[in-house]
Protein backbone atom coordinates (compact mmCIF):
# COMPACT_ATOMS: atom_id res chain seq x y z
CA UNK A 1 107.25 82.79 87.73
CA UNK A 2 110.00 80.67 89.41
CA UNK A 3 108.47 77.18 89.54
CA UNK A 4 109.43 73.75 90.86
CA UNK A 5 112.15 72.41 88.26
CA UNK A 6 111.06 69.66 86.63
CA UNK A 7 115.02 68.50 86.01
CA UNK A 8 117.74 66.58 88.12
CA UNK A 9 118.82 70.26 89.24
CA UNK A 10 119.06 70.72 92.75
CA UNK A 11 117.58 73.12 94.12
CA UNK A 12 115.85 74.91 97.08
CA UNK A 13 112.33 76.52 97.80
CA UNK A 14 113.59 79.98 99.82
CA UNK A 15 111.41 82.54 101.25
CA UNK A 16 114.03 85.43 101.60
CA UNK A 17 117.89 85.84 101.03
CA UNK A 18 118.32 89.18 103.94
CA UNK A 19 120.82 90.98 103.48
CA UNK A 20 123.04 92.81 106.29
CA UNK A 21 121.64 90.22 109.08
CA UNK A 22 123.19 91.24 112.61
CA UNK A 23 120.77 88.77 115.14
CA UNK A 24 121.61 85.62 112.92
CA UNK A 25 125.13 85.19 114.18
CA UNK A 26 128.38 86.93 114.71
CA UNK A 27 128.93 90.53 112.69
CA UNK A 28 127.18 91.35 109.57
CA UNK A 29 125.30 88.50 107.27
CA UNK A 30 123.49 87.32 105.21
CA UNK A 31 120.46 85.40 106.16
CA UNK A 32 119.18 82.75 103.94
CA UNK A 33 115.45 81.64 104.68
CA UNK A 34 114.39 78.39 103.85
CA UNK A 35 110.47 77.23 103.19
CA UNK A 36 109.09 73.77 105.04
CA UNK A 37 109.37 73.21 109.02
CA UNK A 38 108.36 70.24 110.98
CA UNK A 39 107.03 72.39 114.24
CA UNK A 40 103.78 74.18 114.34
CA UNK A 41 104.87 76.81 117.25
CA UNK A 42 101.54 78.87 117.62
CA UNK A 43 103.63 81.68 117.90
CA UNK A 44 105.77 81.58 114.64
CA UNK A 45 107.52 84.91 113.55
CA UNK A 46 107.97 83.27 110.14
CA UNK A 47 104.66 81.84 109.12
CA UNK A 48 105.41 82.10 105.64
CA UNK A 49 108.13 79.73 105.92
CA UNK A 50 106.12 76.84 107.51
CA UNK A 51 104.52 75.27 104.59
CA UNK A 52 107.16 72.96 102.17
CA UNK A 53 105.49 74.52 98.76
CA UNK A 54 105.15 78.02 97.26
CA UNK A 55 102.20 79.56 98.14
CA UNK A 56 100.53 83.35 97.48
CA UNK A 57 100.39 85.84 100.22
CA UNK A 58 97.74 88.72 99.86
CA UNK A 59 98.05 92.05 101.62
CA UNK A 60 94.40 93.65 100.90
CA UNK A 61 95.60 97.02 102.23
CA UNK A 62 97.60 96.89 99.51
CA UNK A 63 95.07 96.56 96.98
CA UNK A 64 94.21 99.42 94.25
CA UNK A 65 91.64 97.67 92.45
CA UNK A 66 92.92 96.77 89.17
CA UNK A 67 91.11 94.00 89.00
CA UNK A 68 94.08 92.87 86.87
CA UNK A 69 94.28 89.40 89.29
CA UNK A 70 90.42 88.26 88.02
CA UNK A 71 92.37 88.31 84.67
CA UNK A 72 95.41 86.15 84.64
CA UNK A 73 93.99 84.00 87.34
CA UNK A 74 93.05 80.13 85.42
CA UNK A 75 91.11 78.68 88.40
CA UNK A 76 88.89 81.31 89.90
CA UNK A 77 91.07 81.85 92.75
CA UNK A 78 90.25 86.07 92.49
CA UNK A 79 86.59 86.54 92.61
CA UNK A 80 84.53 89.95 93.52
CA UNK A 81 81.91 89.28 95.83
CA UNK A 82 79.16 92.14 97.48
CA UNK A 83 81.55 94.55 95.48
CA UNK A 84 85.03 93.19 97.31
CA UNK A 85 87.89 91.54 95.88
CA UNK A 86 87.89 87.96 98.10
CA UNK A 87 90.86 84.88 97.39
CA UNK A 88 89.79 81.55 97.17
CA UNK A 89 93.35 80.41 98.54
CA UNK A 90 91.51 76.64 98.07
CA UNK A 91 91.63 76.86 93.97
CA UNK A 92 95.01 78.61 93.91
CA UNK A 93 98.16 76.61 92.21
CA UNK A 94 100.10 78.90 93.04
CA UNK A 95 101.65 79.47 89.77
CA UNK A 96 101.99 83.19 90.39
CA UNK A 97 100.52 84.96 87.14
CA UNK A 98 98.05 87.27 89.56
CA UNK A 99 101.85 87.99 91.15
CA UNK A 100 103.50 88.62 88.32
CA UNK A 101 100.54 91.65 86.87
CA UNK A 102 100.26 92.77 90.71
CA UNK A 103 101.89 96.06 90.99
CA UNK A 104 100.98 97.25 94.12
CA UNK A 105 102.36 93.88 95.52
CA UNK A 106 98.73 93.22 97.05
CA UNK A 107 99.76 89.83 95.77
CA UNK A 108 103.21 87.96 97.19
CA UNK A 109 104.72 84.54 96.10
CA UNK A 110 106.28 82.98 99.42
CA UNK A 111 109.21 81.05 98.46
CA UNK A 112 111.53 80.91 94.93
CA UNK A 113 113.31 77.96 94.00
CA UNK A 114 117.08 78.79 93.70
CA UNK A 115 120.12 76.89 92.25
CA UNK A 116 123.30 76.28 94.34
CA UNK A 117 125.21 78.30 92.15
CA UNK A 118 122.53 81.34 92.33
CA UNK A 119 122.56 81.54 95.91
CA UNK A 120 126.01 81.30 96.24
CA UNK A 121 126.75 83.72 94.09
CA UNK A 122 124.14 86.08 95.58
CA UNK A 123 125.68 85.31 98.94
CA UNK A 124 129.12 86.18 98.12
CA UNK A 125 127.86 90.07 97.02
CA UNK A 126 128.80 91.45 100.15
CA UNK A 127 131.81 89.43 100.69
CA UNK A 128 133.58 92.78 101.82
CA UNK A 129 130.97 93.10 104.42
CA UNK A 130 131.67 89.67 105.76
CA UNK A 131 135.66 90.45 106.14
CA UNK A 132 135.38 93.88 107.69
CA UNK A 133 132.76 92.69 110.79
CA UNK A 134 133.79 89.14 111.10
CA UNK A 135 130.37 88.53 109.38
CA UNK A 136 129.01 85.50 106.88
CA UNK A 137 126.23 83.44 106.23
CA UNK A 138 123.30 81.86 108.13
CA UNK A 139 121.10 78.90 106.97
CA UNK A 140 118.02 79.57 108.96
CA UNK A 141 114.05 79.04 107.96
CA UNK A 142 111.92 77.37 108.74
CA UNK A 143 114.46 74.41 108.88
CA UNK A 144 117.35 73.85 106.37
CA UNK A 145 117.60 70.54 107.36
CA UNK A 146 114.44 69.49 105.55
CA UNK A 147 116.06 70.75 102.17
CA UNK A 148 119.29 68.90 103.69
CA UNK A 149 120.85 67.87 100.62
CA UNK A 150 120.81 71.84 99.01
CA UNK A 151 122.12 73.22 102.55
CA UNK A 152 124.96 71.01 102.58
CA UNK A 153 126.06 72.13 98.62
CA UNK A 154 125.70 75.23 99.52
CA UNK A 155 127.67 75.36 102.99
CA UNK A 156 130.47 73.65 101.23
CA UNK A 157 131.04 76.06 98.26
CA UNK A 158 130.37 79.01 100.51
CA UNK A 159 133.51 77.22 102.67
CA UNK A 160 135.26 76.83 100.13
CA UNK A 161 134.97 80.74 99.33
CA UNK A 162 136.00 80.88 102.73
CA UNK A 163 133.19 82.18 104.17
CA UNK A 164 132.36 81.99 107.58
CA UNK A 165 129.01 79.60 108.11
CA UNK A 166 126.22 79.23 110.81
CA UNK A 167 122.78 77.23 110.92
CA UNK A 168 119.71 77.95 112.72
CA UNK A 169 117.85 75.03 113.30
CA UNK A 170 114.98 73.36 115.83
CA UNK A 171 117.15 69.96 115.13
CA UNK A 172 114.23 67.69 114.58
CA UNK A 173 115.78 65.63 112.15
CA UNK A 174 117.90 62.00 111.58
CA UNK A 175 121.27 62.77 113.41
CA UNK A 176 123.26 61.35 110.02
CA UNK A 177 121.56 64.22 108.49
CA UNK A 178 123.10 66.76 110.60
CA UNK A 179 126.35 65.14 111.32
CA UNK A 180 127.07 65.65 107.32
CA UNK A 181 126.98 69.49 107.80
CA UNK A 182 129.17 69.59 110.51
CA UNK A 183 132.19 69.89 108.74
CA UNK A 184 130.95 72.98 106.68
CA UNK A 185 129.70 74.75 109.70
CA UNK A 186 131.06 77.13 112.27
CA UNK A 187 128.31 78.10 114.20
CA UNK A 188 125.24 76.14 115.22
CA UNK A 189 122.12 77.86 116.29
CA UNK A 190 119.49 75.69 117.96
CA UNK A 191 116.21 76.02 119.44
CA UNK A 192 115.26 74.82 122.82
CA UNK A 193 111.43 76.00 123.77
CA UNK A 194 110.57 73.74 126.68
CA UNK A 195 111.79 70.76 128.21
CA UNK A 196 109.16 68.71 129.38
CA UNK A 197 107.87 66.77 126.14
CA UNK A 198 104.10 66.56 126.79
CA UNK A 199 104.08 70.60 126.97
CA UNK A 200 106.06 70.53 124.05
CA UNK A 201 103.77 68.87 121.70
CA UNK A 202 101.37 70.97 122.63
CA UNK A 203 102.40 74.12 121.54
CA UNK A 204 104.69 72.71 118.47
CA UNK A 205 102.67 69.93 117.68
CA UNK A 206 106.01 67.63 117.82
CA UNK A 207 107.87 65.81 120.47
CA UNK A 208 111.26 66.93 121.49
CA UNK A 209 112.88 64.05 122.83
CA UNK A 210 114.52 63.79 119.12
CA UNK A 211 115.49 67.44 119.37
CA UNK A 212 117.16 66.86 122.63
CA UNK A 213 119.07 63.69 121.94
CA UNK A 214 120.49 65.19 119.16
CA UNK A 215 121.27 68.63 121.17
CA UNK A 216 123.17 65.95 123.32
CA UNK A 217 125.02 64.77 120.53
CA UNK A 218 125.73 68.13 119.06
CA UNK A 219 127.02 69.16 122.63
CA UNK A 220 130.21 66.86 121.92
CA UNK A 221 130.18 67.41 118.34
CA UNK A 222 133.16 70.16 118.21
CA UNK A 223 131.23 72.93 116.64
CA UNK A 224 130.45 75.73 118.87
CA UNK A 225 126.89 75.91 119.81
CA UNK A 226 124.17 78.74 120.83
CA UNK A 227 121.31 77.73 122.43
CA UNK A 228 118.19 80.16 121.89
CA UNK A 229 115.15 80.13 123.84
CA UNK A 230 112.22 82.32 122.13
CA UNK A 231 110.61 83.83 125.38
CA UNK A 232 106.33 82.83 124.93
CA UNK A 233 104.24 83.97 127.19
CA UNK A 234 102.03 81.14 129.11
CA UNK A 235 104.65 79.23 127.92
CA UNK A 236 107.86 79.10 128.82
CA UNK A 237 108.26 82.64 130.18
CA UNK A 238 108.98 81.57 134.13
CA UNK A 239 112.18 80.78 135.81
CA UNK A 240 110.59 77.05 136.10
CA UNK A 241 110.94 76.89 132.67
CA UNK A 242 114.16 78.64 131.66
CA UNK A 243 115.81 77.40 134.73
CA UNK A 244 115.24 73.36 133.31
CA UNK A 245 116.63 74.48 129.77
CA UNK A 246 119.37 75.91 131.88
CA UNK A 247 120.85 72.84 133.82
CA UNK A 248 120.63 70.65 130.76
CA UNK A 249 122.67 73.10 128.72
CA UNK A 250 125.22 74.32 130.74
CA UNK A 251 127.69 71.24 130.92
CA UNK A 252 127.83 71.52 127.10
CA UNK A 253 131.46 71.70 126.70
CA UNK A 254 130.89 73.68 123.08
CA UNK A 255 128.62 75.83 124.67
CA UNK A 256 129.26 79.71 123.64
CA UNK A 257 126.40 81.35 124.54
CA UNK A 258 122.46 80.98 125.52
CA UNK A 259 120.20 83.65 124.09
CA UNK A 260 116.62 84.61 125.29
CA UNK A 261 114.48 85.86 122.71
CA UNK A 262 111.16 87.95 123.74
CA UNK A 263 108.08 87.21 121.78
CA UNK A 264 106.21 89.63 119.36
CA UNK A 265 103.36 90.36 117.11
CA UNK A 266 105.12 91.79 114.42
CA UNK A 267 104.22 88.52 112.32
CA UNK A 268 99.76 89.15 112.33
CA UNK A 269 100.08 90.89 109.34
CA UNK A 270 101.75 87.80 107.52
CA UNK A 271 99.58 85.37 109.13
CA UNK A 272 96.17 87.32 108.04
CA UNK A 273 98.37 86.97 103.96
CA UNK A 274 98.58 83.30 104.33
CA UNK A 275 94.76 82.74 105.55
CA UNK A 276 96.13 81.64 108.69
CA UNK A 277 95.07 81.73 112.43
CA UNK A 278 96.90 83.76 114.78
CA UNK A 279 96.48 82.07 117.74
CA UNK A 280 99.41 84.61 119.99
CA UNK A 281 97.44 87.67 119.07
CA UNK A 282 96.42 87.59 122.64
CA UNK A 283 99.82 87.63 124.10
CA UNK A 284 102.31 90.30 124.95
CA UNK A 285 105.84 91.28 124.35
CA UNK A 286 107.43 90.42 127.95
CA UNK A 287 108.75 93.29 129.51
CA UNK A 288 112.50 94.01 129.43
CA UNK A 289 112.78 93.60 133.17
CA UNK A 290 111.06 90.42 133.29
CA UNK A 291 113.50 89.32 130.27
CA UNK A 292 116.87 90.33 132.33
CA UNK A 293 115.33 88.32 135.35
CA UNK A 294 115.29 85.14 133.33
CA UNK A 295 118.47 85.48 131.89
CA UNK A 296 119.84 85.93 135.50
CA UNK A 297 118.10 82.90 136.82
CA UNK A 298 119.86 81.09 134.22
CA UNK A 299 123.37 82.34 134.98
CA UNK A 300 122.79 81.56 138.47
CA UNK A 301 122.48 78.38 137.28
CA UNK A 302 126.16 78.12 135.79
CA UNK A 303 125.16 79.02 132.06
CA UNK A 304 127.90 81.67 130.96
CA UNK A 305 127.41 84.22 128.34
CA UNK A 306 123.36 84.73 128.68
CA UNK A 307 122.23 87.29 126.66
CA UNK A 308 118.64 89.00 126.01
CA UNK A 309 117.85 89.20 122.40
């Protein structure tokens, strides 16, 4: 099993390298996933990516009974209890030998450490993809900027290749720390959920008035810039609330787009793999109407180029 290196080696804890990406920036990528992220949005599509350490994910449908886990387990993290298979997630080191003898995949290992030069090279596969749709790669997560040092190595060689580069990121980081990829980047992709900073915490957990002053600074930076708003219901999903995000982006001079994103509940499964809480299972998708409403109200507002994801 891939495990933390123990050398000088840089390297960085991913959850997924996807393949033939078309929401994650212009024509067709590949979308590099990134495990650790400082928010705690109650609505996460990626909960696998939150924590900043490997961890197992356990689909019971999955399950055929082998037993083979209770086996190569060395803490007692698989047990049978009342004649069911349970997972003590609380004794588990994650160090993946139930993974490795699970071959219905009943048992997952979220996140593999990768080398600069293994991702890059995996990245550059479907180069001819990339050249034909006016494609690349996107840096997205959880947040790249908490593995900063790896993201940067790898958006310079995958320059250097010539590649065409893009970040998604919540920016809630040290400015220096984002001013060093801007060179290597031609597309930033940043996340905006609510303005006032009191609602923010709540539903994140974190303040925003970092993430805003440094969506300031990145508004002046020379790198073009997409603002995405993911759509919550209860949340964010009024004009009140898309119309504030709305006048403080749209005197960005590097502005090139602003993208609503509807919520959904395609994530549950993941978050009953992890242990987790799923505290959006009570929400909705909003409906497509209500979406194209929104993304009117912010037009109105002088935002250009407002599309519904």
């Amino acid at each position: 099993m891939n495990s933390k290196p123990t050398n000088d080696t840089l390297r960085g804890l991913i959850t997924n390298v996807q393949r033939f990406s078309i929401h994650d920036g212009p024509g067709i990528r590949t979308t590099v996933f990134f495990k650790g992220c400082p928010l705690r949005c109650f609505w996460c599509h990626n909960p696998e990516t939150l924590r900043p350490a490997q961890e197992v994910q356990v689909f019971a449908s999955r399950c055929i009974g082998c037993r083979a886990c209770l086996e190569r387990c060395l803490n007692g993290a698989h047990v049978i209890q009342n004649g069911q298979r349970q997972f003590r997630r609380e004794l588990c080191q994650a160090c993946g030998r139930c993974v490795e003898t699970c071959y219905a995949e009943a048992l997952v290992m979220a996140g593999r450490w990768w080398s600069v030069e293994e991702l890059v090279e995996e990245l550059l596969r479907d180069r001819p993809f990339y050249e034909q749709s006016g494609g690349g790669i996107t840096l997205s997560g959880g947040e790249p900027l908490l593995q900063q040092a790896f993201s940067r190595r790898v958006l310079q060689r995958c320059k250097k290749e010539g590649l065409h580069t893009a970040i998604e990121t919540a920016a809630l980081c040290r400015w220096e720390d984002m001013e060093e990829l801007l060179p290597w980047l031609d597309l930033i992709m940043m996340d905006i959920k609510v303005m006032d900073d009191a609602q923010h915490r709540a539903v994140t957990g974190v303040s925003n008035r970092l993430i805003l002053e440094n969506a300031r600074r990145l508004a002046n930076a020379g790198v073009p810039l997409l603002i995405r708003t993911p759509i919550i219901p209860s949340v964010n999903d009024s004009p009140e609330a898309v119309g504030e995000i709305a006048s403080f982006i749209g005197s960005f001079p590097n502005l090139q787009g602003y993208e609503l994103m509807p919520f959904h509940r395609l994530a549950e499964s993941k978050y009953q793999s992890l242990g987790l809480d799923y505290q959006a299972h009570v929400l909705n998708t909003p409906a497509r109407a209500q979406m194209e409403t929104l993304a009117q109200h912010a037009r109105e507002l002088g935002v250009a180029n407002v599309k519904v994801g």
